[in-house]
N, C-alpha and C. Protein backbone atom coordinates (compact mmCIF):
# COMPACT_ATOMS: atom_id res chain seq x y z
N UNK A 1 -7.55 9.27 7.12
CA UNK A 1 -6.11 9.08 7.21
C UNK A 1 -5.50 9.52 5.88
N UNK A 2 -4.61 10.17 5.69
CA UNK A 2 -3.66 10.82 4.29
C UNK A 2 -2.97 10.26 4.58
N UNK A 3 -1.75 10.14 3.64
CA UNK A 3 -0.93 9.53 3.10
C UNK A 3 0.11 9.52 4.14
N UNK A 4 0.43 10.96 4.90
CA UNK A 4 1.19 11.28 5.51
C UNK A 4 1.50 10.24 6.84
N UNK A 5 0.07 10.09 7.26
CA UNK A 5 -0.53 9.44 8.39
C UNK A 5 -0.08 7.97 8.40
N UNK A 6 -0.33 7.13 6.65
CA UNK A 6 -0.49 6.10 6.02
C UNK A 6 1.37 5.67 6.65
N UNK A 7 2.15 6.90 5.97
CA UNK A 7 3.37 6.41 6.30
C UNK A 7 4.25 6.83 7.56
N UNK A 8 3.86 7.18 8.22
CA UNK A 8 3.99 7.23 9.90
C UNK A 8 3.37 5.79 10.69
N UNK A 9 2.45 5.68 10.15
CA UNK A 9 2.02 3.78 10.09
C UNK A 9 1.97 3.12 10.19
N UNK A 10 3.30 3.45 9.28
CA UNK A 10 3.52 2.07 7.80
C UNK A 10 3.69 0.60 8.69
N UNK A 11 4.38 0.68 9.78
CA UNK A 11 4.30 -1.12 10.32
C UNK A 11 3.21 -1.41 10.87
N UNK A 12 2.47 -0.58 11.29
CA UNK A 12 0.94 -1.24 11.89
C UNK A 12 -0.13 -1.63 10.88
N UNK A 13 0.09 -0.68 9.94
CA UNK A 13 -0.54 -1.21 8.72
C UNK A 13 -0.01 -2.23 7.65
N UNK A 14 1.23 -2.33 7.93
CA UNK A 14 1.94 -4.18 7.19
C UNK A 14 0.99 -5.14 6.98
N UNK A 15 0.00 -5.22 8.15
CA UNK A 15 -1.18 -7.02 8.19
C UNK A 15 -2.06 -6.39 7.08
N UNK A 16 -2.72 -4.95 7.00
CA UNK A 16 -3.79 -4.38 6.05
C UNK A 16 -2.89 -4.74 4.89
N UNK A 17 -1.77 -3.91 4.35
CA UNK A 17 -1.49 -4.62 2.84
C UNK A 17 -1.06 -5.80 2.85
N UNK A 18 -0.58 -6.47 3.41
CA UNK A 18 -0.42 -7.87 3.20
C UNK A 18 -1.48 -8.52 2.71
N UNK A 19 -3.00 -8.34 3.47
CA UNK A 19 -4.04 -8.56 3.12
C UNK A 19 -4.22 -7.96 1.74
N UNK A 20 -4.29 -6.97 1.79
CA UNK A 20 -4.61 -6.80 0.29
C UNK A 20 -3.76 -7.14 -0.72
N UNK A 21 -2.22 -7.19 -0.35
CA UNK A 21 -1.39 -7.58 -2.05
C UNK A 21 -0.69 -8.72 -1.03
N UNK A 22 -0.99 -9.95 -1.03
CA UNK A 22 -0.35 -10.53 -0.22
C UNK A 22 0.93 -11.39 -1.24
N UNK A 23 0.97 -10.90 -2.65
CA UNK A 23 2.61 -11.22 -2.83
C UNK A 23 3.68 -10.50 -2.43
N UNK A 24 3.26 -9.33 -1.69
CA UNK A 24 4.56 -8.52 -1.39
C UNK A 24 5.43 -9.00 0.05
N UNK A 25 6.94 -9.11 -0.10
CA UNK A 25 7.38 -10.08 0.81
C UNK A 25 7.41 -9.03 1.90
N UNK A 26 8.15 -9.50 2.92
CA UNK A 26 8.45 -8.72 4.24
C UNK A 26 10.04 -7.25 3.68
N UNK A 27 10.62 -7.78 2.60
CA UNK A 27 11.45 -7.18 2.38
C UNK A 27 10.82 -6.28 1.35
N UNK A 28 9.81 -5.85 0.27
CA UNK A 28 9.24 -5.23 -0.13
C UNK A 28 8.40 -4.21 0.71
N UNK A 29 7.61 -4.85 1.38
CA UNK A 29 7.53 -3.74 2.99
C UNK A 29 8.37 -2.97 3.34
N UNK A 30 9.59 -3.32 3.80
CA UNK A 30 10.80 -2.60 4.29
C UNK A 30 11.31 -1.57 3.22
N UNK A 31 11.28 -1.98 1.74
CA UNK A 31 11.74 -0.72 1.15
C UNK A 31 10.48 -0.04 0.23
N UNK A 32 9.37 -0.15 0.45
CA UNK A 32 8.57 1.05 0.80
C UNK A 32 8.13 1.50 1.79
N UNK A 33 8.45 1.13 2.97
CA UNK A 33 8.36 1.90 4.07
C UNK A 33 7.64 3.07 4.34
N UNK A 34 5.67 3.02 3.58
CA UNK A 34 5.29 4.05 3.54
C UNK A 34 5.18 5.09 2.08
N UNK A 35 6.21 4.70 1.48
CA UNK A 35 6.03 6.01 0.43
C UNK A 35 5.53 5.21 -0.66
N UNK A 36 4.37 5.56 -0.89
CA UNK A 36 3.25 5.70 -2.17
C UNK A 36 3.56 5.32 -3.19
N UNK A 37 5.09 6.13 -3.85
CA UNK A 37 5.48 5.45 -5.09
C UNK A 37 6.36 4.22 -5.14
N UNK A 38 6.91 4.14 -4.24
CA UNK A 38 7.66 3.05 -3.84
C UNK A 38 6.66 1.44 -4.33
N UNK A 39 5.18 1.84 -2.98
CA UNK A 39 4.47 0.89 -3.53
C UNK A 39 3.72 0.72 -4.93
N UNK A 40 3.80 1.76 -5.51
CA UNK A 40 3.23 1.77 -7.11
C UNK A 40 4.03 1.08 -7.79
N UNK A 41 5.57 1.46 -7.92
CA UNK A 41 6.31 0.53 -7.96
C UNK A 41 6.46 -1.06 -8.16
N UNK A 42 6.48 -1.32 -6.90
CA UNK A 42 6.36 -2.87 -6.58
C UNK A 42 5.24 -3.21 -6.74
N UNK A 43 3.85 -2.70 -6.75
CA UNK A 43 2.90 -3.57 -7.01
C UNK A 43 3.05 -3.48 -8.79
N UNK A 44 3.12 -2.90 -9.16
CA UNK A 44 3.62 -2.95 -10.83
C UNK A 44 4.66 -4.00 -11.15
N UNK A 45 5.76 -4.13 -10.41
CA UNK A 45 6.69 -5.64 -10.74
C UNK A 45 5.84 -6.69 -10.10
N UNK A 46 5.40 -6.90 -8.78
CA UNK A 46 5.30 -8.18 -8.47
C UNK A 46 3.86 -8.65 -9.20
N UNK A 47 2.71 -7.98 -9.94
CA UNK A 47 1.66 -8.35 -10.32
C UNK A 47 1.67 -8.03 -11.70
N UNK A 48 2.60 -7.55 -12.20
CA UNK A 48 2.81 -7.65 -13.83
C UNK A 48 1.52 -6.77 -14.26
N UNK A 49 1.14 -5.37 -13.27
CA UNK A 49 0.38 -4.23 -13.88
C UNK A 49 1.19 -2.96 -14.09
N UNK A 50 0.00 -2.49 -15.11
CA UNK A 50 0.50 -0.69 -15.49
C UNK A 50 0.57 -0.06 -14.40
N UNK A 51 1.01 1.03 -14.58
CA UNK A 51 1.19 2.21 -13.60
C UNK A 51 -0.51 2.43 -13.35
N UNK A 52 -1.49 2.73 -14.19
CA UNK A 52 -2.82 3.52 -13.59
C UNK A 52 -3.13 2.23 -13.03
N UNK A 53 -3.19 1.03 -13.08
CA UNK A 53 -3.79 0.25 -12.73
C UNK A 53 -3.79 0.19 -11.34
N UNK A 54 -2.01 -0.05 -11.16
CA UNK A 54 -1.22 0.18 -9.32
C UNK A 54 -1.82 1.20 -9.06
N UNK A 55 -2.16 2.61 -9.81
CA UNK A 55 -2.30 3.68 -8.58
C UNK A 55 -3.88 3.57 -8.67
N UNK A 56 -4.72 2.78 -9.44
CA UNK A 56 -5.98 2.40 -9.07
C UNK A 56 -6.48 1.66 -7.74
N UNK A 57 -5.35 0.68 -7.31
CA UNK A 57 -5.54 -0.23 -6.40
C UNK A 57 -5.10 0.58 -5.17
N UNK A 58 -4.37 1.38 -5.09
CA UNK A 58 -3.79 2.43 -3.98
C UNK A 58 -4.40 2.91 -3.53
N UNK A 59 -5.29 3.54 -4.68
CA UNK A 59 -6.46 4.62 -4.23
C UNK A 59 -7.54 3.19 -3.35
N UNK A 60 -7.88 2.55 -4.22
CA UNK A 60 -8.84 1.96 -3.42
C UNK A 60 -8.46 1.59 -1.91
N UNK A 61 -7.46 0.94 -2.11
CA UNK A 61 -6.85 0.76 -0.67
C UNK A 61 -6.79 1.95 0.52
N UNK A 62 -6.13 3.03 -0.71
CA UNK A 62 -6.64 4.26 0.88
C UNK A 62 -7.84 4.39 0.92
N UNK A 63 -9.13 4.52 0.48
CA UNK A 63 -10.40 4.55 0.60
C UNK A 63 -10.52 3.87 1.99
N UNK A 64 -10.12 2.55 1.90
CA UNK A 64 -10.89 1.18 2.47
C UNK A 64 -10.08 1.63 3.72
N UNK A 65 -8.80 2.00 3.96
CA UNK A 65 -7.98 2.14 5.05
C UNK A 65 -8.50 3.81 5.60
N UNK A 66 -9.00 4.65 5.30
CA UNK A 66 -9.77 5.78 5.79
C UNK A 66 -11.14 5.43 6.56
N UNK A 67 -11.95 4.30 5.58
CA UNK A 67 -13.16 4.30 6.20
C UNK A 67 -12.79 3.71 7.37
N UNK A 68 -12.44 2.40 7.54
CA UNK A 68 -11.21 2.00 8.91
C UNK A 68 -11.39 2.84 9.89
N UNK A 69 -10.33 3.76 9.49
CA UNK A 69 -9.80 4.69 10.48
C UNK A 69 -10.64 5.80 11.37
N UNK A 70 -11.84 5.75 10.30
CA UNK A 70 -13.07 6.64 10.82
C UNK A 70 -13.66 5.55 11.75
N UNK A 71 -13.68 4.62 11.63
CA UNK A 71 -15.02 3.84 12.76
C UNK A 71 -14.77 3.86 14.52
């Protein structure tokens, strides 16, 4: 799954990040709606990390949400 895919998605996959960053509210959902930096973003305010850190956890997350998508 790419990114593209990730945000065409984006509401079926809401329960997957919730699970994974579960401080992000329902209204943080809504305004990343899919786009990548949006969530780099907000996971950088609501968890008080750097930028490489957020796009560390992204990456992992698409990893984990590809292997998913393959089974």
């Amino acid at each position: 799954m790419n990114w593209d895919q990730i945000e065409g998605n984006w509401k079926q996959l809401n329960g997957n990040v919730r699970t994974q960053w579960g401080k992000l509210t329902d209204d943080d959902l809504e305004v990343i709606a899919g786009k990548r930096e949006k969530l780099e973003g907000v996971l950088q305010e609501r968890y008080g990390i750097a930028k490489d850190a957020a796009e560390q956890q992204i990456k992992d997350w698409e990893r984990r949400v590809k292997d998913t998508d393959r089974r």
